[in-house]
PDB file of N, CA and C in Angstrom:
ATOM      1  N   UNK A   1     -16.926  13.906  10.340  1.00  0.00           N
ATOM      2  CA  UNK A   1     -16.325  12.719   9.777  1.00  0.00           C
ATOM      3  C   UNK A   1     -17.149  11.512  10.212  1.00  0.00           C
ATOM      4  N   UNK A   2     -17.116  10.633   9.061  1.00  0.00           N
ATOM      5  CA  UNK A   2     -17.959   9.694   9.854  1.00  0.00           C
ATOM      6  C   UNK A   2     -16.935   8.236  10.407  1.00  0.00           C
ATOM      7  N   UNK A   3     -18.360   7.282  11.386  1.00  0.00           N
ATOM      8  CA  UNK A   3     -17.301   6.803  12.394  1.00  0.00           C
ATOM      9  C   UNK A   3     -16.187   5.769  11.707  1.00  0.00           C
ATOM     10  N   UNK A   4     -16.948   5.734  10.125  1.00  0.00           N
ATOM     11  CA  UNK A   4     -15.870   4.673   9.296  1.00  0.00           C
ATOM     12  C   UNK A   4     -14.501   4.852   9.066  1.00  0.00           C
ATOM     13  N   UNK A   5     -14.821   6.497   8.117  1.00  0.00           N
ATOM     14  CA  UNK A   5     -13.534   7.276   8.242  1.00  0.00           C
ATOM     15  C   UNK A   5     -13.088   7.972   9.414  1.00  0.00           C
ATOM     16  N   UNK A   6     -13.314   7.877  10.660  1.00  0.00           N
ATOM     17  CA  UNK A   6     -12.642   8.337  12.043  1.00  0.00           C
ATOM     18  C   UNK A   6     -11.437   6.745  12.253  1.00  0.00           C
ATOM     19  N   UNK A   7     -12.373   5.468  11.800  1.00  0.00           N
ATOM     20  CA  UNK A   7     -11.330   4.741  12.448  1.00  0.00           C
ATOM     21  C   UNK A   7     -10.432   4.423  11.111  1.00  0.00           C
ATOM     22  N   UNK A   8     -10.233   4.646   9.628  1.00  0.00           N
ATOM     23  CA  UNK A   8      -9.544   4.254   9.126  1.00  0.00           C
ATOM     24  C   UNK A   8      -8.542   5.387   8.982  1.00  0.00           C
ATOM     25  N   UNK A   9      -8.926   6.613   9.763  1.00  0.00           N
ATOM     26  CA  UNK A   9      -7.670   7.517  10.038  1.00  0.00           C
ATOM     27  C   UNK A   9      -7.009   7.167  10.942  1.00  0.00           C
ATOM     28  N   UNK A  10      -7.423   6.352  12.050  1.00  0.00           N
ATOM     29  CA  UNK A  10      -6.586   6.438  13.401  1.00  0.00           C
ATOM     30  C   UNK A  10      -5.877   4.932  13.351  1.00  0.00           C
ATOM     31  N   UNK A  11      -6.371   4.253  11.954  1.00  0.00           N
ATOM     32  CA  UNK A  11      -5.301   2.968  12.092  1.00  0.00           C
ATOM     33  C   UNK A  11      -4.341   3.091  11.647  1.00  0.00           C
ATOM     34  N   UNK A  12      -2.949   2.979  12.656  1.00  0.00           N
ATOM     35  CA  UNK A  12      -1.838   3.307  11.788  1.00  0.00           C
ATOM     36  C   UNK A  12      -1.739   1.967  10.554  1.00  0.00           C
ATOM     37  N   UNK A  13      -0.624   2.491  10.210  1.00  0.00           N
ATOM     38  CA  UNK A  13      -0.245   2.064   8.919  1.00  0.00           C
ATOM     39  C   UNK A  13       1.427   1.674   9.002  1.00  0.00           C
ATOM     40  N   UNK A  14       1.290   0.128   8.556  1.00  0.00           N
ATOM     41  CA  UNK A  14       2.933  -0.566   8.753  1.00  0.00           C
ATOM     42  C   UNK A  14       3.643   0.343   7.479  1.00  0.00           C
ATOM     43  N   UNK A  15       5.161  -0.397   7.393  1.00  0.00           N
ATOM     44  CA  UNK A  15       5.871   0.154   5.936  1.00  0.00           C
ATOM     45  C   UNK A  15       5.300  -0.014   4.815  1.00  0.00           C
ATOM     46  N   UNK A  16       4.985  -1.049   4.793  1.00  0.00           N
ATOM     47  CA  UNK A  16       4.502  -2.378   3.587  1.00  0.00           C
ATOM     48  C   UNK A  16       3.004  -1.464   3.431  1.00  0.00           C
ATOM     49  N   UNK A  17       2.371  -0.945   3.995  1.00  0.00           N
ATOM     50  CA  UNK A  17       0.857  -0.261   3.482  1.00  0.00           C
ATOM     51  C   UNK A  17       1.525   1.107   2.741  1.00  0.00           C
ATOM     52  N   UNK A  18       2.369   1.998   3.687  1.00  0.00           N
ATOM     53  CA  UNK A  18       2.770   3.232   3.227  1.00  0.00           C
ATOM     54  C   UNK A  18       3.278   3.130   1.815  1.00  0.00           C
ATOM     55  N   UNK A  19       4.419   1.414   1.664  1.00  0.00           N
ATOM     56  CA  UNK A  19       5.166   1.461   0.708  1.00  0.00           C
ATOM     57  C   UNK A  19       4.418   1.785  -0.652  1.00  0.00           C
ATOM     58  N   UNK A  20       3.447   0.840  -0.482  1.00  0.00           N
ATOM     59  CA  UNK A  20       2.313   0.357  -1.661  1.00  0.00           C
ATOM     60  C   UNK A  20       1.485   1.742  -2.044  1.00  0.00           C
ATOM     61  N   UNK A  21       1.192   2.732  -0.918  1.00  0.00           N
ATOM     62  CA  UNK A  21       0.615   4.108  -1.493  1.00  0.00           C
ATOM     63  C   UNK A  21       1.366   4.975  -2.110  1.00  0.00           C
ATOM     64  N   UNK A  22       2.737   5.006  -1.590  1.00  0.00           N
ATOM     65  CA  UNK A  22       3.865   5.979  -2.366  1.00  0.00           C
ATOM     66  C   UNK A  22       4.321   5.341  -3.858  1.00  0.00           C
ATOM     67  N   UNK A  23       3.966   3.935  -3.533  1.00  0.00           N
ATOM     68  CA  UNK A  23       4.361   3.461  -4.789  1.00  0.00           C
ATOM     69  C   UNK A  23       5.851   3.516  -5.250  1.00  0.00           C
ATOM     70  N   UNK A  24       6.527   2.634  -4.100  1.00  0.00           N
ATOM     71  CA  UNK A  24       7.981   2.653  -3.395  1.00  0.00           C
ATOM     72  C   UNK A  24       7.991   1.373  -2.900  1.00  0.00           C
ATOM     73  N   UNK A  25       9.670   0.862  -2.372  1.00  0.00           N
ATOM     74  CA  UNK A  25       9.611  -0.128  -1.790  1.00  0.00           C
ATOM     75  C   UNK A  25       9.650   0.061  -0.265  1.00  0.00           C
ATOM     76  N   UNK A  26       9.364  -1.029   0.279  1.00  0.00           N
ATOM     77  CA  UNK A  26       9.661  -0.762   1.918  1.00  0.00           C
ATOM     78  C   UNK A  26      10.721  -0.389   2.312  1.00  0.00           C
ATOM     79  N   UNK A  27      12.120  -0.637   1.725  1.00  0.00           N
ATOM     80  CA  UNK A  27      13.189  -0.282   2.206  1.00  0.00           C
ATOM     81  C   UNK A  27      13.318   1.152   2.099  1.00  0.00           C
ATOM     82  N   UNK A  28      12.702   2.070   0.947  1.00  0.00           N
ATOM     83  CA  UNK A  28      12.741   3.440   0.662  1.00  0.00           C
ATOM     84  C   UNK A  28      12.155   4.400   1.795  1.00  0.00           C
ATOM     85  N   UNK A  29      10.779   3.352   2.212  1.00  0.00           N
ATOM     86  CA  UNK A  29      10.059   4.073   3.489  1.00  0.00           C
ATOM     87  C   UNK A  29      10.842   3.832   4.562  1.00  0.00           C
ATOM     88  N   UNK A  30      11.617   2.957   5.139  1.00  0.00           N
ATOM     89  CA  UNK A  30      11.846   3.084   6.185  1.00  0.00           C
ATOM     90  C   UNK A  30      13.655   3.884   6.271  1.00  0.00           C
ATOM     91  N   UNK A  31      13.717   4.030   4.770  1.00  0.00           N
ATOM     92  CA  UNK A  31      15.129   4.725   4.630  1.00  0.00           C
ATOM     93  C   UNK A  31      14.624   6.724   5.004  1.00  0.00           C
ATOM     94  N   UNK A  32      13.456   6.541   4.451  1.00  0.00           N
ATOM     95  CA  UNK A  32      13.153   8.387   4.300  1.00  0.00           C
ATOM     96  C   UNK A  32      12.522   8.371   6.130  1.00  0.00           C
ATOM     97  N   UNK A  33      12.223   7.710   6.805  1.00  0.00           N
ATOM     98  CA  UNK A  33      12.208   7.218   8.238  1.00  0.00           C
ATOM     99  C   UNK A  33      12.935   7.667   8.693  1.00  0.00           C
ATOM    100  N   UNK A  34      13.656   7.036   8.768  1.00  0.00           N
ATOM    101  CA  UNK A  34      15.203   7.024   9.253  1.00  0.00           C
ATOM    102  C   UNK A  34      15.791   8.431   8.874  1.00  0.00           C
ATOM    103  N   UNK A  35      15.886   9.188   8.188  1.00  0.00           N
ATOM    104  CA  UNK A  35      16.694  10.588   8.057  1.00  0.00           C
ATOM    105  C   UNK A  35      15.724  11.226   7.955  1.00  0.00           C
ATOM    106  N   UNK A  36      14.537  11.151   8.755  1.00  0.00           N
ATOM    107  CA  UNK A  36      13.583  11.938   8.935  1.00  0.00           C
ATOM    108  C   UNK A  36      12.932  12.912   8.250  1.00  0.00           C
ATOM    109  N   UNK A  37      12.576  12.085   6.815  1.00  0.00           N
ATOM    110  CA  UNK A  37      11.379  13.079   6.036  1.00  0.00           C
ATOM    111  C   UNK A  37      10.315  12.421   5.896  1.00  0.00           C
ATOM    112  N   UNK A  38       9.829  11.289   6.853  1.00  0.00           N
ATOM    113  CA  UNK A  38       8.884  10.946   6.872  1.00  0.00           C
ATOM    114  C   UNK A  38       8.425  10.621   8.564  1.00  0.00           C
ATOM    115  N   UNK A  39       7.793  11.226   8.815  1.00  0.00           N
ATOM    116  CA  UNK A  39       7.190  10.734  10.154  1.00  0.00           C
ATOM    117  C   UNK A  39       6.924   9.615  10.618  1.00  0.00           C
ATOM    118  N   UNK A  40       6.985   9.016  11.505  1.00  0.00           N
ATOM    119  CA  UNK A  40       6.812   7.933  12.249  1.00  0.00           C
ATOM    120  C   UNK A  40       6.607   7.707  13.975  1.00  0.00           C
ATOM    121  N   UNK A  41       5.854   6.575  14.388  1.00  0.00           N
ATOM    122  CA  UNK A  41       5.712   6.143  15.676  1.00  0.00           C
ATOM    123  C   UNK A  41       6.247   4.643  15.869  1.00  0.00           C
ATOM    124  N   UNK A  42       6.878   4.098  17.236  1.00  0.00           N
ATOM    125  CA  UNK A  42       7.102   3.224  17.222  1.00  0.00           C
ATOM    126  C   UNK A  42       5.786   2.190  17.694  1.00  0.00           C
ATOM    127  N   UNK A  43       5.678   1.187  18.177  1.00  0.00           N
ATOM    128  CA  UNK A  43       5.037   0.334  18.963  1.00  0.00           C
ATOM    129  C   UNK A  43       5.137  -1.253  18.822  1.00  0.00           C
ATOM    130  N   UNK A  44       5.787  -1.375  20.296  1.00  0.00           N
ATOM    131  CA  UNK A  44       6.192  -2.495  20.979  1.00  0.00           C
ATOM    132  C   UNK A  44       7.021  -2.022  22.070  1.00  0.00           C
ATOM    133  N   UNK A  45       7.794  -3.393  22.606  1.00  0.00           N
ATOM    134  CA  UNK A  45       8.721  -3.213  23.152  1.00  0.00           C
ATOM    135  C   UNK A  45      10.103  -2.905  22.853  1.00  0.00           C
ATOM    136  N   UNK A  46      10.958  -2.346  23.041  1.00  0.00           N
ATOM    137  CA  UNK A  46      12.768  -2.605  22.499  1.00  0.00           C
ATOM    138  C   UNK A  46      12.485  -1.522  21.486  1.00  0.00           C
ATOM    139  N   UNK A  47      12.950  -1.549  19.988  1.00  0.00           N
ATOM    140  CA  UNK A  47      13.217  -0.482  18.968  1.00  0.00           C
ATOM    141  C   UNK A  47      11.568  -0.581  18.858  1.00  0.00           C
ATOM    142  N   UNK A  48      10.580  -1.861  19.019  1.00  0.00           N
ATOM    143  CA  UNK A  48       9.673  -1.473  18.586  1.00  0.00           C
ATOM    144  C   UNK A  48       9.298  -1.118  16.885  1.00  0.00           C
ATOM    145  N   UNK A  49       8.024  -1.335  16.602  1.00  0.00           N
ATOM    146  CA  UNK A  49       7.549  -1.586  14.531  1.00  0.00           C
ATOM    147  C   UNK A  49       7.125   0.021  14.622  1.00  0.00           C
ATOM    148  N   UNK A  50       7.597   0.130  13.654  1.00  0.00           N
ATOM    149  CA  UNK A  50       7.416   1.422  12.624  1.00  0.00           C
ATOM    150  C   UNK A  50       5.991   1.863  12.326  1.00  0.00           C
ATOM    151  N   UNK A  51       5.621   2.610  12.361  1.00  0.00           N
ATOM    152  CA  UNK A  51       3.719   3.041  12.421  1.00  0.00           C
ATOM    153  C   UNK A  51       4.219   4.228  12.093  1.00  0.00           C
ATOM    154  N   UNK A  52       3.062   4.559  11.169  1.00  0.00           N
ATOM    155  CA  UNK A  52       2.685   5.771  10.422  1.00  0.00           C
ATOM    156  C   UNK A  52       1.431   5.992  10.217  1.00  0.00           C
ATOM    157  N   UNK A  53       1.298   7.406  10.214  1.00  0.00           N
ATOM    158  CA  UNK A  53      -0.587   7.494  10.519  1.00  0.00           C
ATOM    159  C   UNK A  53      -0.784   8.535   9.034  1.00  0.00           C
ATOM    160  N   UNK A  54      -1.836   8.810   8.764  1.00  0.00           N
ATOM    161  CA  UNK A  54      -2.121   9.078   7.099  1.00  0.00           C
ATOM    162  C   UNK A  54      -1.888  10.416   7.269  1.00  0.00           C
ATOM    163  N   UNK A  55      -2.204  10.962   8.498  1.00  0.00           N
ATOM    164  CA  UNK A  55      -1.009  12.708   8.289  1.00  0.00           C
ATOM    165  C   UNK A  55       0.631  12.420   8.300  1.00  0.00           C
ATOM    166  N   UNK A  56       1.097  11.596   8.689  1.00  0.00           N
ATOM    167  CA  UNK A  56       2.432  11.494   8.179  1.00  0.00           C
ATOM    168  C   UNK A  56       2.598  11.103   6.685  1.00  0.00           C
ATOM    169  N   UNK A  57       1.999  10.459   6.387  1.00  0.00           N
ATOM    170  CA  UNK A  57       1.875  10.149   4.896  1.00  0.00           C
ATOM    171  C   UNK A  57       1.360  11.628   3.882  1.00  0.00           C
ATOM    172  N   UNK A  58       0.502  11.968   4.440  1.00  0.00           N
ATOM    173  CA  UNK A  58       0.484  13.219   3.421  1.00  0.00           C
ATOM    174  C   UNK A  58       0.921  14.400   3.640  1.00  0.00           C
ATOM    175  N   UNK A  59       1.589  14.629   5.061  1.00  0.00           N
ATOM    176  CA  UNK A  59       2.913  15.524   5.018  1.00  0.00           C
ATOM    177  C   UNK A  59       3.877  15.317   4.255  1.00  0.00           C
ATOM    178  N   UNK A  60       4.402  13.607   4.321  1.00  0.00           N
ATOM    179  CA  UNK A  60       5.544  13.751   3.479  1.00  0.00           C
ATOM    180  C   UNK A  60       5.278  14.159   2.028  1.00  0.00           C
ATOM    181  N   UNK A  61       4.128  13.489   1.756  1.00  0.00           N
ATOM    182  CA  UNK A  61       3.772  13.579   0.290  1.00  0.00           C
ATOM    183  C   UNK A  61       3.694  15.335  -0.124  1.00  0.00           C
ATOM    184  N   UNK A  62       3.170  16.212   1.280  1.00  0.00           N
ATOM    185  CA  UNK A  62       3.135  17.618   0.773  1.00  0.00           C
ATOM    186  C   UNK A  62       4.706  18.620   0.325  1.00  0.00           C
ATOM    187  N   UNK A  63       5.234  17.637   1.520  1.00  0.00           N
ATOM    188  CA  UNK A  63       6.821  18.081   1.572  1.00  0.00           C
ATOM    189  C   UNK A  63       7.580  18.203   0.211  1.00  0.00           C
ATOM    190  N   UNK A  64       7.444  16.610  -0.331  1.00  0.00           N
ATOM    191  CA  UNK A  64       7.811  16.067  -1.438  1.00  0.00           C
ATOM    192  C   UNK A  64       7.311  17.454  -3.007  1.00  0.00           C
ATOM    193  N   UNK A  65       5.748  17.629  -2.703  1.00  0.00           N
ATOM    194  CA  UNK A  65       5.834  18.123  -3.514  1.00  0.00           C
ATOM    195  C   UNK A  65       5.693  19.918  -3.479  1.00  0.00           C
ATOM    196  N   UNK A  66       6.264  20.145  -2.719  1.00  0.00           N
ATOM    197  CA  UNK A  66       7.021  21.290  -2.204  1.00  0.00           C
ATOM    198  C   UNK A  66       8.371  21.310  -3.026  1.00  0.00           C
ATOM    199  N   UNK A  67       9.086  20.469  -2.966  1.00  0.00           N
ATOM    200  CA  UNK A  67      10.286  20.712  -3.057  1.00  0.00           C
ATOM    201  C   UNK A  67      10.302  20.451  -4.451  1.00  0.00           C
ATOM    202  N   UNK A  68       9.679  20.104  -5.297  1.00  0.00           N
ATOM    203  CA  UNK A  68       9.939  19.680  -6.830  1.00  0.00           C
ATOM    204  C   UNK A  68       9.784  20.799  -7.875  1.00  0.00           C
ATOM    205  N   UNK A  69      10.947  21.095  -8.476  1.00  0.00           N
ATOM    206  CA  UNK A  69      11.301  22.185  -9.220  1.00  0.00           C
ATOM    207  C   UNK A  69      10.163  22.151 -10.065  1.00  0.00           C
ATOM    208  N   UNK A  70       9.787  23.683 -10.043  1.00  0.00           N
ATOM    209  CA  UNK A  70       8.496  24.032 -11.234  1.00  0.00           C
ATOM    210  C   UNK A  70       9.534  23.888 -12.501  1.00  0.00           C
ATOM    211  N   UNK A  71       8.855  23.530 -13.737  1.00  0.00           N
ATOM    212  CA  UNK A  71       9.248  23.434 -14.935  1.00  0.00           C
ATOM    213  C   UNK A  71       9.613  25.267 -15.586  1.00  0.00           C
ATOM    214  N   UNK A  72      10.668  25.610 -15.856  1.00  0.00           N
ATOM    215  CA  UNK A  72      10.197  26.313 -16.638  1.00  0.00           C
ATOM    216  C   UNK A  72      10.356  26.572 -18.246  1.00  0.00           C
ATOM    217  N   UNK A  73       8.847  27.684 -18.523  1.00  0.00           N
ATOM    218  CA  UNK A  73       8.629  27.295 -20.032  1.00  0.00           C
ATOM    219  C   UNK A  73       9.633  28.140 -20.537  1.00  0.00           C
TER     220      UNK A  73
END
């Protein structure tokens, strides 16, 4: 990997970035957060901001499309 893509994997990612890739609102990300189908880290002090790193993002996204009924013909 190179060192560009080493650090734009390891920067997490607020709601508001995740929201905009799922193509969702922030409240949706931090709702699927919260009942835990989406991964998350805190950082700060107290409850601490919501961080998500791009394997949580494309777990959920694998999860998601795991679970979506095949069509049938």
């Amino acid at each position: 990997m190179t060192k560009k893509k080493e650090q734009a994997a390891a920067t997490p990612l607020d709601a508001h970035a995740v929201a905009l890739r799922l193509g969702v609102s922030v409240f949706t990300v931090k709702r699927e957060a919260r009942r835990g189908a989406l991964d998350f880290y805190r950082i700060g002090a107290g409850k601490g901001r919501l961080r998500f790193s791009e394997e949580h993002v494309q777990t959920y996204l694998d999860r998601r499309e795991n679970k979506q009924p095949s069509s049938a013909a």
